[in-house]
Each structure stands twice: as C-alpha cells, then as structure tokens.
Protein backbone atom coordinates (compact mmCIF):
# COMPACT_ATOMS: atom_id res chain seq x y z
CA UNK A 1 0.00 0.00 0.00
CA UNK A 2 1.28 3.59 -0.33
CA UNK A 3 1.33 6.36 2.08
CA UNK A 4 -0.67 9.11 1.17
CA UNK A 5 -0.28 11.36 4.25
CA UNK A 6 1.76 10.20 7.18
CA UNK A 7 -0.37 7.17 8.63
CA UNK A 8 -2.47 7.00 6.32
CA UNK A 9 -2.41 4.02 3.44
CA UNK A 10 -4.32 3.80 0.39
CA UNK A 11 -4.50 0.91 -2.32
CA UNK A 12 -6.03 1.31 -5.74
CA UNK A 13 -7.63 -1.71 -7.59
CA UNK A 14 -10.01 -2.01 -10.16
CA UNK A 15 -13.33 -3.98 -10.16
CA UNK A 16 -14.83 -5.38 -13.02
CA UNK A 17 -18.88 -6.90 -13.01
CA UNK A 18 -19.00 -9.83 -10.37
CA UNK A 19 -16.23 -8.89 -8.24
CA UNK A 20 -16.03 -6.82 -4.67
CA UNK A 21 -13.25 -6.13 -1.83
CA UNK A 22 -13.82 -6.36 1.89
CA UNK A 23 -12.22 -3.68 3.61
CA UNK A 24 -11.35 -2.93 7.20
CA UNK A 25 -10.21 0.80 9.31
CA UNK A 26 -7.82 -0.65 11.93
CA UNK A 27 -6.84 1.67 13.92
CA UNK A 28 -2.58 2.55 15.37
CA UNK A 29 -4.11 0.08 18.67
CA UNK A 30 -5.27 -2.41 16.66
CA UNK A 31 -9.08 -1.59 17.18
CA UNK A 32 -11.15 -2.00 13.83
CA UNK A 33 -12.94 1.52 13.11
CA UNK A 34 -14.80 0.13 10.64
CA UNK A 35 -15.31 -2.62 7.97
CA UNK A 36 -17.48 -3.18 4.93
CA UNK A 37 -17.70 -4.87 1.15
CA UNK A 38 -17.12 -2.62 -1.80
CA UNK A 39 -18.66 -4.06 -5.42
CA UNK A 40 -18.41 -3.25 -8.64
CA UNK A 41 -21.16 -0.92 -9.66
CA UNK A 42 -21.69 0.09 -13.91
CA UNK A 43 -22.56 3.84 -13.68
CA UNK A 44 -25.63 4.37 -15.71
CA UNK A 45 -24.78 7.29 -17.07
CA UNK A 46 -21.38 6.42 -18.76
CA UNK A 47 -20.90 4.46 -22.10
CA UNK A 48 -17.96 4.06 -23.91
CA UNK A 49 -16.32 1.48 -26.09
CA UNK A 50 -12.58 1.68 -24.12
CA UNK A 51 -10.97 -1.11 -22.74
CA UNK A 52 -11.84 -0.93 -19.61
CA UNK A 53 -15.90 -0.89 -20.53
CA UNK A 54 -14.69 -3.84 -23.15
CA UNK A 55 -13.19 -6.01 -20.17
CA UNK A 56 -16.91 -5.16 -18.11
CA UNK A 57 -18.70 -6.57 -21.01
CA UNK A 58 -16.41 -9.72 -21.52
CA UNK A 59 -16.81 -10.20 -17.54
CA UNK A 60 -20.67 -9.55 -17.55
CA UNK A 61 -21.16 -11.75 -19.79
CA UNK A 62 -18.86 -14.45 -17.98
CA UNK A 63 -20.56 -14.18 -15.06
CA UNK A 64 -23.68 -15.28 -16.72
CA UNK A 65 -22.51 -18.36 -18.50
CA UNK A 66 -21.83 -16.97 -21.86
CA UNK A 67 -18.54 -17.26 -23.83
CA UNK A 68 -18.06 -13.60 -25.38
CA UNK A 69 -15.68 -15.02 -28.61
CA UNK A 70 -16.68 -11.78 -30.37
CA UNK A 71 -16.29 -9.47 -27.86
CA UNK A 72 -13.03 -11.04 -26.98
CA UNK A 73 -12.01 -10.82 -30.15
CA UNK A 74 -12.94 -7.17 -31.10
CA UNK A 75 -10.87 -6.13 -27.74
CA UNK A 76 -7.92 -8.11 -28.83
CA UNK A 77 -8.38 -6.51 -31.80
CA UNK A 78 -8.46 -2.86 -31.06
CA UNK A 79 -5.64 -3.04 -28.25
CA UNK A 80 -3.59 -4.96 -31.07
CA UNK A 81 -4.16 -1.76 -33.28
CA UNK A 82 -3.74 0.92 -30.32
CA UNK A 83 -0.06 -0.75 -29.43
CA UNK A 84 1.05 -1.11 -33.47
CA UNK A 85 -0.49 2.64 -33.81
CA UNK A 86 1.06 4.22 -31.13
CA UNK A 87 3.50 2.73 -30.14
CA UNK A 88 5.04 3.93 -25.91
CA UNK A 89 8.85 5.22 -27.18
C-alpha cells in the first residue's frame, strides 16, 4: 500500500462486473474503526467502447454463463491496433 499522508495508506484496484473487496479501518491500537464490502457498480450514465468498458462486457457476460468469442475478439483486436499505432517510445 502507499502512504498518502503520514499514517495514512491507500491501495487502488479495479473492479470489473461480479467482483467486490472487503475492507477494514484498523486503527494505530489495533481496534477496527470500521469494515465493509465494496462491489463493482456500472454507472448508468457512462458508455464508452474503451478497454476498460470492453473487459466489463467480456466479464458480464462471464458471469452469466456466456462465452463472449466476439467481444473477446474485437478487444484483442483494437488493443492490437492501439499498441502497433502508437507505439510507448
């Protein structure tokens, strides 16, 4: 984990449809402050056709038994095209 302010640690992970994190607050004692479950929510309002909402709609689809061949293959596809287009120098 990093340390954002002195005593204080973050961690930064993404969630994709299906999956959730329990977290817990401990306090410098040792006490728990508090404790919960986060899950992975799709916003309603957002669309897009990035990689990220590619991988939600590969996993969505997972979740619920199906095999996405096509949507596998058209993210394959365009991150294929993004690396051979533009290339990190």
């Amino acid at each position: 984990m990093l340390e954002g302010y002195p005593g204080i640690y973050t961690a930064y992970r993404v969630l994709f449809p299906g999956e959730s994190i329990r977290y817990r607050i401990i306090s410098e004692d040792g006490d728990t402050l508090t404790e919960g479950l986060l899950t992975y929510h799709k916003p309603e309002e957002v669309s897009g056709s990035g990689a990220y909402e590619m991988l939600c709609d590969i996993a969505e689809d997972m979740n619920q038994g199906r095999f996405a061949a096509d949507d596998i293959a058209d993210y394959v596809t365009q991150m294929y095209t993004a690396h051979e287009m533009f290339p990190v120098v």
